[in-house]
C-alpha atoms as a PDB file:
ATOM      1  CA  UNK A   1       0.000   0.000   0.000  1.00  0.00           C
ATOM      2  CA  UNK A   2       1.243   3.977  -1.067  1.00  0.00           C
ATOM      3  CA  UNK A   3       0.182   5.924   1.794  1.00  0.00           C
ATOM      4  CA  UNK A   4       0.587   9.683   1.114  1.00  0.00           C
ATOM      5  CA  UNK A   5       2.313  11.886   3.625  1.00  0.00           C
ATOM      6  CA  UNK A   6       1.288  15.458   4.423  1.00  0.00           C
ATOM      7  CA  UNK A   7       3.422  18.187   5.941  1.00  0.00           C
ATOM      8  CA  UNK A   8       1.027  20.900   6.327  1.00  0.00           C
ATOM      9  CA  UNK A   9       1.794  24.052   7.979  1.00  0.00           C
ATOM     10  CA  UNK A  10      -1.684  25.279   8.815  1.00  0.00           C
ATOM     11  CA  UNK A  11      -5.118  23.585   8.473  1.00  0.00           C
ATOM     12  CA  UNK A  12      -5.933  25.282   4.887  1.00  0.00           C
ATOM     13  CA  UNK A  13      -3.264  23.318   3.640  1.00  0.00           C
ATOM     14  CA  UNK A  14      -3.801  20.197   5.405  1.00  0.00           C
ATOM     15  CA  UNK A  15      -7.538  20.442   3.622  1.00  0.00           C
ATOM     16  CA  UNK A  16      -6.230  21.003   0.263  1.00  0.00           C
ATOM     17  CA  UNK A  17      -3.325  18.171   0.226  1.00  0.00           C
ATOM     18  CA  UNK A  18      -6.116  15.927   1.286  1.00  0.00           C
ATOM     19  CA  UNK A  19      -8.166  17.024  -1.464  1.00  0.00           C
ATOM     20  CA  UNK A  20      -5.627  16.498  -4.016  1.00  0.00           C
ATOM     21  CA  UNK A  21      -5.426  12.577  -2.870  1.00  0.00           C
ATOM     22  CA  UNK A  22      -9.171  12.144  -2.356  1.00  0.00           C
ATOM     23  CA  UNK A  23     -10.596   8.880  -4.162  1.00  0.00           C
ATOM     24  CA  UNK A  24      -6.922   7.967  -5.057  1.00  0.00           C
ATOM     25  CA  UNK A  25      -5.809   6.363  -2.125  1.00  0.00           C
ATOM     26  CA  UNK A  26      -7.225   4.437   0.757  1.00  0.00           C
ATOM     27  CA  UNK A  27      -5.184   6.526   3.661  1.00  0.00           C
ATOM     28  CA  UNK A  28      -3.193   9.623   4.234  1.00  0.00           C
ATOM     29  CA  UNK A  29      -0.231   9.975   6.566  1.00  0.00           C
ATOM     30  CA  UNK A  30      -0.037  13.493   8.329  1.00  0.00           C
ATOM     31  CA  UNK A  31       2.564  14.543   9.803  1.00  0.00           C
ATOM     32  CA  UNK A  32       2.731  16.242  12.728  1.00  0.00           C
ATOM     33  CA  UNK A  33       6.062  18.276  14.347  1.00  0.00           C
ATOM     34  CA  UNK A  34       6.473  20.535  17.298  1.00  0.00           C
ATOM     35  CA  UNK A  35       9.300  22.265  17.117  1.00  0.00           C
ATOM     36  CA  UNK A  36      10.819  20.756  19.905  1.00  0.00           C
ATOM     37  CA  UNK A  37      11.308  16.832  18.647  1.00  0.00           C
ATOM     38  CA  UNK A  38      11.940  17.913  15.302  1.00  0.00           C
ATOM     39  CA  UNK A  39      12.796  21.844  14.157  1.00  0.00           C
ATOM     40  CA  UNK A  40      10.148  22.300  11.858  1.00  0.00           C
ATOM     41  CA  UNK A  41       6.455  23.135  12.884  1.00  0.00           C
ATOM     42  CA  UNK A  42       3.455  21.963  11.324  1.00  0.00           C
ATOM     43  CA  UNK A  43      -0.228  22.114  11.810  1.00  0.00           C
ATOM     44  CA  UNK A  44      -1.236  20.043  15.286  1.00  0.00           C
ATOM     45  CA  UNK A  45      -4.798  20.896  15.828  1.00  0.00           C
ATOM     46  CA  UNK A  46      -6.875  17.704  15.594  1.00  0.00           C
ATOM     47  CA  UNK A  47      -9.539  19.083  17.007  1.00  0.00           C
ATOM     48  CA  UNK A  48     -10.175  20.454  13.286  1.00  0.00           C
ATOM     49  CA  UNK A  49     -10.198  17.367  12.054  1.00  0.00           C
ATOM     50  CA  UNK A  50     -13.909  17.376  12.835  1.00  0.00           C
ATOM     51  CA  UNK A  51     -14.715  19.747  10.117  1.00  0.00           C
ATOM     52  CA  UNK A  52     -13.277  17.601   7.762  1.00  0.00           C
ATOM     53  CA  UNK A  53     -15.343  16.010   5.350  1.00  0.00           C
ATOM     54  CA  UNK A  54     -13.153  13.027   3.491  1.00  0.00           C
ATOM     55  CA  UNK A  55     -13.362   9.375   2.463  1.00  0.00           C
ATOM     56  CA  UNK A  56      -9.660   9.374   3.408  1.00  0.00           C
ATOM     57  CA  UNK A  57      -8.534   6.992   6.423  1.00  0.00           C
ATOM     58  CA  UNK A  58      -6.335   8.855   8.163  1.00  0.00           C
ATOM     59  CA  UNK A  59      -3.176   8.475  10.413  1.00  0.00           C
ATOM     60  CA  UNK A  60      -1.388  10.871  12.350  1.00  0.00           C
ATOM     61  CA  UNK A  61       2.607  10.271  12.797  1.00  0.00           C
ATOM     62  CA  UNK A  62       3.089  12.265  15.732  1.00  0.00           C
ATOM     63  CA  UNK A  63       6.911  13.641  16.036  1.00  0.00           C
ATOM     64  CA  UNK A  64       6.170  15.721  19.666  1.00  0.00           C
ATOM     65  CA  UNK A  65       7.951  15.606  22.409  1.00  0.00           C
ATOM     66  CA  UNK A  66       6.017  14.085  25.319  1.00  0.00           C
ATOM     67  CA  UNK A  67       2.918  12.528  23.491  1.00  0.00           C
ATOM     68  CA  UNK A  68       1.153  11.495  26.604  1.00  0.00           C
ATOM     69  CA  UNK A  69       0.272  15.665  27.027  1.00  0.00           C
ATOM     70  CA  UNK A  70      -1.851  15.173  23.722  1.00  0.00           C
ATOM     71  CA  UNK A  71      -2.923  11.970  23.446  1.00  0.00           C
ATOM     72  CA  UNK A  72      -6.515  12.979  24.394  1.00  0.00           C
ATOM     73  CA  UNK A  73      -7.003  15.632  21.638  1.00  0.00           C
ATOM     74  CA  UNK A  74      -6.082  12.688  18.848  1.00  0.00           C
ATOM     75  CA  UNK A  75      -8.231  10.078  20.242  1.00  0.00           C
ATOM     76  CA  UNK A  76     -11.333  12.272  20.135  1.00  0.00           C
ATOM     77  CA  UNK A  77     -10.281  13.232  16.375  1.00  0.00           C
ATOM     78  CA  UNK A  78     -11.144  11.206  13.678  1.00  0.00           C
ATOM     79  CA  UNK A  79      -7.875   9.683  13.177  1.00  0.00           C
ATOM     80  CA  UNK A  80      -8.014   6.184  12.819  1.00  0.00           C
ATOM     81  CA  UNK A  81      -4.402   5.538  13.326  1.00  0.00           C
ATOM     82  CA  UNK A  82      -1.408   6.698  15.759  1.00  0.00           C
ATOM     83  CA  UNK A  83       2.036   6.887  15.129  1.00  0.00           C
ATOM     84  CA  UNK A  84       4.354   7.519  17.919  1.00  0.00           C
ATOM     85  CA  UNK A  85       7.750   7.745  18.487  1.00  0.00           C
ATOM     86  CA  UNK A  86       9.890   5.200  20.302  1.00  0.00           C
ATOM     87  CA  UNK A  87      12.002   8.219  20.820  1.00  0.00           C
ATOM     88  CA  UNK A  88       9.658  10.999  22.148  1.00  0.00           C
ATOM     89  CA  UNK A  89       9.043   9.758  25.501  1.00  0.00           C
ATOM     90  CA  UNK A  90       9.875   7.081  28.503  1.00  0.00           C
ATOM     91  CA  UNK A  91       9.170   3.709  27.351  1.00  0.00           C
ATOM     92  CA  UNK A  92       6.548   2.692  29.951  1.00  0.00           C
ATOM     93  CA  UNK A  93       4.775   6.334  29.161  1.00  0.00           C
ATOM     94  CA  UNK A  94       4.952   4.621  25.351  1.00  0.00           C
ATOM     95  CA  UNK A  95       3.250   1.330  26.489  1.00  0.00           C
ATOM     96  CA  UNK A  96       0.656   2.889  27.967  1.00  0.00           C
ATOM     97  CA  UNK A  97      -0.218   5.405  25.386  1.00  0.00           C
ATOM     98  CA  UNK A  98      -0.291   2.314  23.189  1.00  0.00           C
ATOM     99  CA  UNK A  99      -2.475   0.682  25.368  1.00  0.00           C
ATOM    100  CA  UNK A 100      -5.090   3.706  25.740  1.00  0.00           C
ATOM    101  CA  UNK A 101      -4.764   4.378  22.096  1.00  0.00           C
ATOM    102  CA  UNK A 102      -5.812   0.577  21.325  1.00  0.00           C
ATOM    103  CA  UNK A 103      -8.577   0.778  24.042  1.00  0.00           C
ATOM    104  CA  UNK A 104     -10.308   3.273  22.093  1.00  0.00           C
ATOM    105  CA  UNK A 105     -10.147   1.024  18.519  1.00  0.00           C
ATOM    106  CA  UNK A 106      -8.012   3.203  16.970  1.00  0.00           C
ATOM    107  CA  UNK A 107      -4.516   1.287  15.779  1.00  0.00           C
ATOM    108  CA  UNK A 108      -1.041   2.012  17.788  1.00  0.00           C
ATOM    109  CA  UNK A 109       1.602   2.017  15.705  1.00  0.00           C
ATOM    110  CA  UNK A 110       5.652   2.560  17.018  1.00  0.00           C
ATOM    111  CA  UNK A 111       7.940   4.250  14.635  1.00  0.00           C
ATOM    112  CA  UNK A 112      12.308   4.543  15.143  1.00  0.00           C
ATOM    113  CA  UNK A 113      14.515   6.744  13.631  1.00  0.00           C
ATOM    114  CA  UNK A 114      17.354   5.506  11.745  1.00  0.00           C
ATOM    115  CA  UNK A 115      19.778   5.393  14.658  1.00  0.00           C
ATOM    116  CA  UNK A 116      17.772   3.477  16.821  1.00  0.00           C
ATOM    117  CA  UNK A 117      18.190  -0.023  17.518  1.00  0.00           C
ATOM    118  CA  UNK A 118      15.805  -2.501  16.373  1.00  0.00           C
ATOM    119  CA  UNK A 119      16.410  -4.634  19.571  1.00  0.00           C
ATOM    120  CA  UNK A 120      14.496  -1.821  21.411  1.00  0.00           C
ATOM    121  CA  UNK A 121      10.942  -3.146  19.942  1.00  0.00           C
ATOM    122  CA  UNK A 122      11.361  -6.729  21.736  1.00  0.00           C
ATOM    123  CA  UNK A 123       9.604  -5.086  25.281  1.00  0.00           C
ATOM    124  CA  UNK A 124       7.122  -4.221  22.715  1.00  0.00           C
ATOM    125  CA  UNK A 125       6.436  -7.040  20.360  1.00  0.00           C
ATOM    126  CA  UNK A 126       7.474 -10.080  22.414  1.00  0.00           C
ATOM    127  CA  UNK A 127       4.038 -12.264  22.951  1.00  0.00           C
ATOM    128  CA  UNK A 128       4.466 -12.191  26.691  1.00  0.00           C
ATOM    129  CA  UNK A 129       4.815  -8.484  26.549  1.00  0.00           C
ATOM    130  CA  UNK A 130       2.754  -5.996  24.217  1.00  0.00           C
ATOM    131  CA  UNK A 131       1.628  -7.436  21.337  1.00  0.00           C
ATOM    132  CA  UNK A 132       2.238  -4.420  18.454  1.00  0.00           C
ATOM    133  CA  UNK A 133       1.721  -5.330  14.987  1.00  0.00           C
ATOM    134  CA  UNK A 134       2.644  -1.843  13.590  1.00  0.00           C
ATOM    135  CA  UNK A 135       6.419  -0.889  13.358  1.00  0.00           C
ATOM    136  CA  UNK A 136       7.246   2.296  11.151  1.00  0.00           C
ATOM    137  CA  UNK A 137      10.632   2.629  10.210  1.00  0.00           C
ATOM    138  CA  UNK A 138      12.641   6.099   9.111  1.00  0.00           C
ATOM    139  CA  UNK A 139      14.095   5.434   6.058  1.00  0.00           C
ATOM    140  CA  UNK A 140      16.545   9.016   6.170  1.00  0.00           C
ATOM    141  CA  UNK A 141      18.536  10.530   8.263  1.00  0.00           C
ATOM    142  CA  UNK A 142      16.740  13.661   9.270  1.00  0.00           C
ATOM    143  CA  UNK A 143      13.250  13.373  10.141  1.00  0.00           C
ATOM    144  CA  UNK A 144      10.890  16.006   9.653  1.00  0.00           C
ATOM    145  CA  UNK A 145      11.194  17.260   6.157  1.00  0.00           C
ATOM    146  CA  UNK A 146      10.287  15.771   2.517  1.00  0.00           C
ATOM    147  CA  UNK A 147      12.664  15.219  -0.012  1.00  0.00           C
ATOM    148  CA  UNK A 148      15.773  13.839   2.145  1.00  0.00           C
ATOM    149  CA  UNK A 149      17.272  11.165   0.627  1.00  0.00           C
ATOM    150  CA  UNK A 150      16.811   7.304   1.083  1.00  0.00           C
ATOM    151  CA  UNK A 151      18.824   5.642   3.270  1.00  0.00           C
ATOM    152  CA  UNK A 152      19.430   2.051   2.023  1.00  0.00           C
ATOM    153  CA  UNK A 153      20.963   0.644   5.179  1.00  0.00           C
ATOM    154  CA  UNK A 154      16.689   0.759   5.868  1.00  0.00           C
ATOM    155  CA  UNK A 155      16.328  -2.349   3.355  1.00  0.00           C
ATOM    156  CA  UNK A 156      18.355  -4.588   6.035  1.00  0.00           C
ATOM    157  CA  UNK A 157      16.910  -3.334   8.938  1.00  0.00           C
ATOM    158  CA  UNK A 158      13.672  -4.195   7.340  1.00  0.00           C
ATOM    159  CA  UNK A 159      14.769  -7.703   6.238  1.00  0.00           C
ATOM    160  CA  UNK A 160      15.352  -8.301  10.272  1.00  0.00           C
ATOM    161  CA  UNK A 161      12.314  -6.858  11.432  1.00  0.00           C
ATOM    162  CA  UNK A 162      10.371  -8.901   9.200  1.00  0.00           C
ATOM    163  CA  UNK A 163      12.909 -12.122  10.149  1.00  0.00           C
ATOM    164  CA  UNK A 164      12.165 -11.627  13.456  1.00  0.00           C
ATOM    165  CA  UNK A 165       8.863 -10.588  13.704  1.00  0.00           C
ATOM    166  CA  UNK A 166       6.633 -12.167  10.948  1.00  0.00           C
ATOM    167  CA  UNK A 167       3.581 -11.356  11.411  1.00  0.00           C
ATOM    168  CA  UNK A 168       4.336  -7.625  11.818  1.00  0.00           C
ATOM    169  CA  UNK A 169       2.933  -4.653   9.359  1.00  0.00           C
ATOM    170  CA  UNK A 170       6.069  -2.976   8.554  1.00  0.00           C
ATOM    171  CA  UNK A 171       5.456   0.938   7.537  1.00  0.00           C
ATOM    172  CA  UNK A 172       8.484   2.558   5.663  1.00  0.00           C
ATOM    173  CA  UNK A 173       9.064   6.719   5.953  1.00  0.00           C
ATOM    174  CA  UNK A 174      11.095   8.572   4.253  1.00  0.00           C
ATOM    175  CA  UNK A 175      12.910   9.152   1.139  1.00  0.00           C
ATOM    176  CA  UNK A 176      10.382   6.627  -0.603  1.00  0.00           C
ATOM    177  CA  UNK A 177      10.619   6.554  -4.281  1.00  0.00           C
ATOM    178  CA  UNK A 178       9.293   5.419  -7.674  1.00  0.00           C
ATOM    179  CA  UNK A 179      12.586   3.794  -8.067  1.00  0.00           C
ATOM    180  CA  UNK A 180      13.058   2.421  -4.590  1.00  0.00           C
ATOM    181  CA  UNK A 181       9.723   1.007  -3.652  1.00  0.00           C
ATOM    182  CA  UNK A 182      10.391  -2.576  -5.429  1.00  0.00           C
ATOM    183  CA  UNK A 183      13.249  -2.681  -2.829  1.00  0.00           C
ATOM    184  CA  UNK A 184      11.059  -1.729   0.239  1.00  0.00           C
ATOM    185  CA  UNK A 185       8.508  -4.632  -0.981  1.00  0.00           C
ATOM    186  CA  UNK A 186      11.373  -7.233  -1.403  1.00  0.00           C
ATOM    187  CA  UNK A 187      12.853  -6.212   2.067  1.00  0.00           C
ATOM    188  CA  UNK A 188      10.013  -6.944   3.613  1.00  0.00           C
ATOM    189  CA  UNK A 189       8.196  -3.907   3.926  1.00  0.00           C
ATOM    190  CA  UNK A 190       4.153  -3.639   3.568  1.00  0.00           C
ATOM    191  CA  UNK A 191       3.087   0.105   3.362  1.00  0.00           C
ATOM    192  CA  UNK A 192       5.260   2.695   1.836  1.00  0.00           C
ATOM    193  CA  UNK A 193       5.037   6.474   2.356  1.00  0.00           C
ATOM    194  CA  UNK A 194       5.771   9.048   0.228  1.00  0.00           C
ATOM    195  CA  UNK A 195       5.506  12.867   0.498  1.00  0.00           C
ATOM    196  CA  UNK A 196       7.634  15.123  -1.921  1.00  0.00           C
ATOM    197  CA  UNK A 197       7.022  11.789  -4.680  1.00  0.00           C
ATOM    198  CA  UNK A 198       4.159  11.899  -4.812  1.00  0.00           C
ATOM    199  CA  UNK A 199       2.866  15.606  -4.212  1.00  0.00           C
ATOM    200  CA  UNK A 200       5.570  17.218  -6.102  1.00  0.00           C
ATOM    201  CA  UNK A 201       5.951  14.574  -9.085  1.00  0.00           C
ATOM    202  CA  UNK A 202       3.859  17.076 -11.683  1.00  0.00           C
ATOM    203  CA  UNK A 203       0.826  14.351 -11.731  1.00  0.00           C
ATOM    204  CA  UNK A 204      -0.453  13.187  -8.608  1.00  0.00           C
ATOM    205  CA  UNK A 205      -2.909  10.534  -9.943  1.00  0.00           C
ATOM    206  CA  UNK A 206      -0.509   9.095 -12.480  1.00  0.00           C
ATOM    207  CA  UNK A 207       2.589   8.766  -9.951  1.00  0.00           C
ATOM    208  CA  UNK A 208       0.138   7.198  -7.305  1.00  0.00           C
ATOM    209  CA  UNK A 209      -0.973   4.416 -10.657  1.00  0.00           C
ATOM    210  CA  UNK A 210       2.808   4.005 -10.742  1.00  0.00           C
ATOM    211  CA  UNK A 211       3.490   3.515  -7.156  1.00  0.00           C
ATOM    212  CA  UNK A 212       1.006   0.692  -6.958  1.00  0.00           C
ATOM    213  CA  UNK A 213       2.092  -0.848 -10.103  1.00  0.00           C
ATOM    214  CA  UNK A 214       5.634  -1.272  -8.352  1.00  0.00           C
ATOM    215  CA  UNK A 215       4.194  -2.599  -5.108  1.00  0.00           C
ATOM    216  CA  UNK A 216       3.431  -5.517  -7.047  1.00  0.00           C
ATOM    217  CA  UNK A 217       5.871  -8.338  -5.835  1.00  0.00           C
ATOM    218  CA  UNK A 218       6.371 -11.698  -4.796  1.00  0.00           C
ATOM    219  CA  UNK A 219       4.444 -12.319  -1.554  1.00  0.00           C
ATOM    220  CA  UNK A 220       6.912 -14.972  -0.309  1.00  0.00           C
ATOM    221  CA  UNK A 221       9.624 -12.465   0.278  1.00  0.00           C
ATOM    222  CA  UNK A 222       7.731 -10.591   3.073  1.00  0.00           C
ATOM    223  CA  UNK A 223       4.479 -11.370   5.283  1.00  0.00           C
ATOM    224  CA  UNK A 224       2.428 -12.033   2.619  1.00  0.00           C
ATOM    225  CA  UNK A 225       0.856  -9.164   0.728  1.00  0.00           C
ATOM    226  CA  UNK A 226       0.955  -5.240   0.876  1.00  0.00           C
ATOM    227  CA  UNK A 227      -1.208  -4.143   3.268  1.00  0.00           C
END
């Protein structure tokens, strides 16, 4: 699956990125930065959400600092999905803003940054611990912005992840291209997203056509399908 990600800085853009993907896709990515876990700001008022009138599923990829002081305002939105950082807070505040995000029905999903081990998902994803089904990995170096380049030391640390933990849905950020998405499939990976791609290719509708034409690969090489 493509997923398109949004960087919006305010909610007029946020409305008109979604528009632009509306009846192409199944989901939309949004990101959302602080200024404190990553420099750049974005639009972080899910509140809004409410006014929005889409067929879009959408998921929110929270880089904050501190999640756990939001949480609240993003479980009454309409997201359907939460991303959160490994990174962004103490990992018991992590499991149990995973566990009140899944209590509501919405999905929890963890994402790491390049630098960060893969070993610290075991707490997470061991059966006897937290069973997590949704790992995003960063796929470039500085998080935050589109159009940073791929990093493909990400196609082995997928091919682990997926090793290791089968029956996980493995999300890839970052750098995600035309040219690089066969890889990401191969690897192991079963979502891909794509900002600066896919919003800045020229042709929104054909480049998304594309993207799904190169998801198409052999379903023994990762858990089965592209989710």
């Amino acid at each position: 699956m493509i997923i398109p990600a949004i960087i919006a800085k305010d909610f007029k853009e946020l409305k008109e990125k979604l528009s632009l993907v509306e009846g192409l896709v199944s989901w939309a990515h949004i990101d959302v930065m602080d200024g404190v876990f990553v420099a750049p700001v974005t639009w972080r008022a899910p509140e809004e959400l409410n006014m929005v009138q889409t067929s879009l599923n959408l998921e929110a990829h929270l880089m904050i600092a501190n999640p756990e002081d939001t949480i609240d305002a993003w479980l009454d939105s309409p997201v359907k999905r939460i991303l959160l950082h490994y990174e962004s807070t103490a990992p018991e505040t992590l499991k149990a803003l995973i566990e009140k995000t899944n209590k509501t029905g919405k999905e929890a999903g963890i994402v790491l940054k390049l630098a960060t081990r893969l070993s610290v998902l075991d707490d997470f994803l061991l059966p006897t611990h937290y069973p997590l089904p949704l790992i995003q990995l960063m796929s470039i170096a500085k998080i935050g912005y589109h159009g940073h380049p791929f990093v493909r030391g990400t196609l082995g640390r997928i091919r682990v992840l997926r090793e290791k933990y089968p029956h996980a849905i493995i999300e890839a950020d970052g750098g995600v291209t035309l040219e690089n998405a066969p890889s990401l499939c191969i690897a192991g990976a079963d979502r891909l997203v794509a900002g600066s791609a896919i919003f800045k290719s020229g042709d929104i509708k054909a480049t998304i056509k594309k993207f799904n034409a190169a998801l198409t690969h052999d379903p023994s090489t990762s858990s089965g399908q592209v989710k």
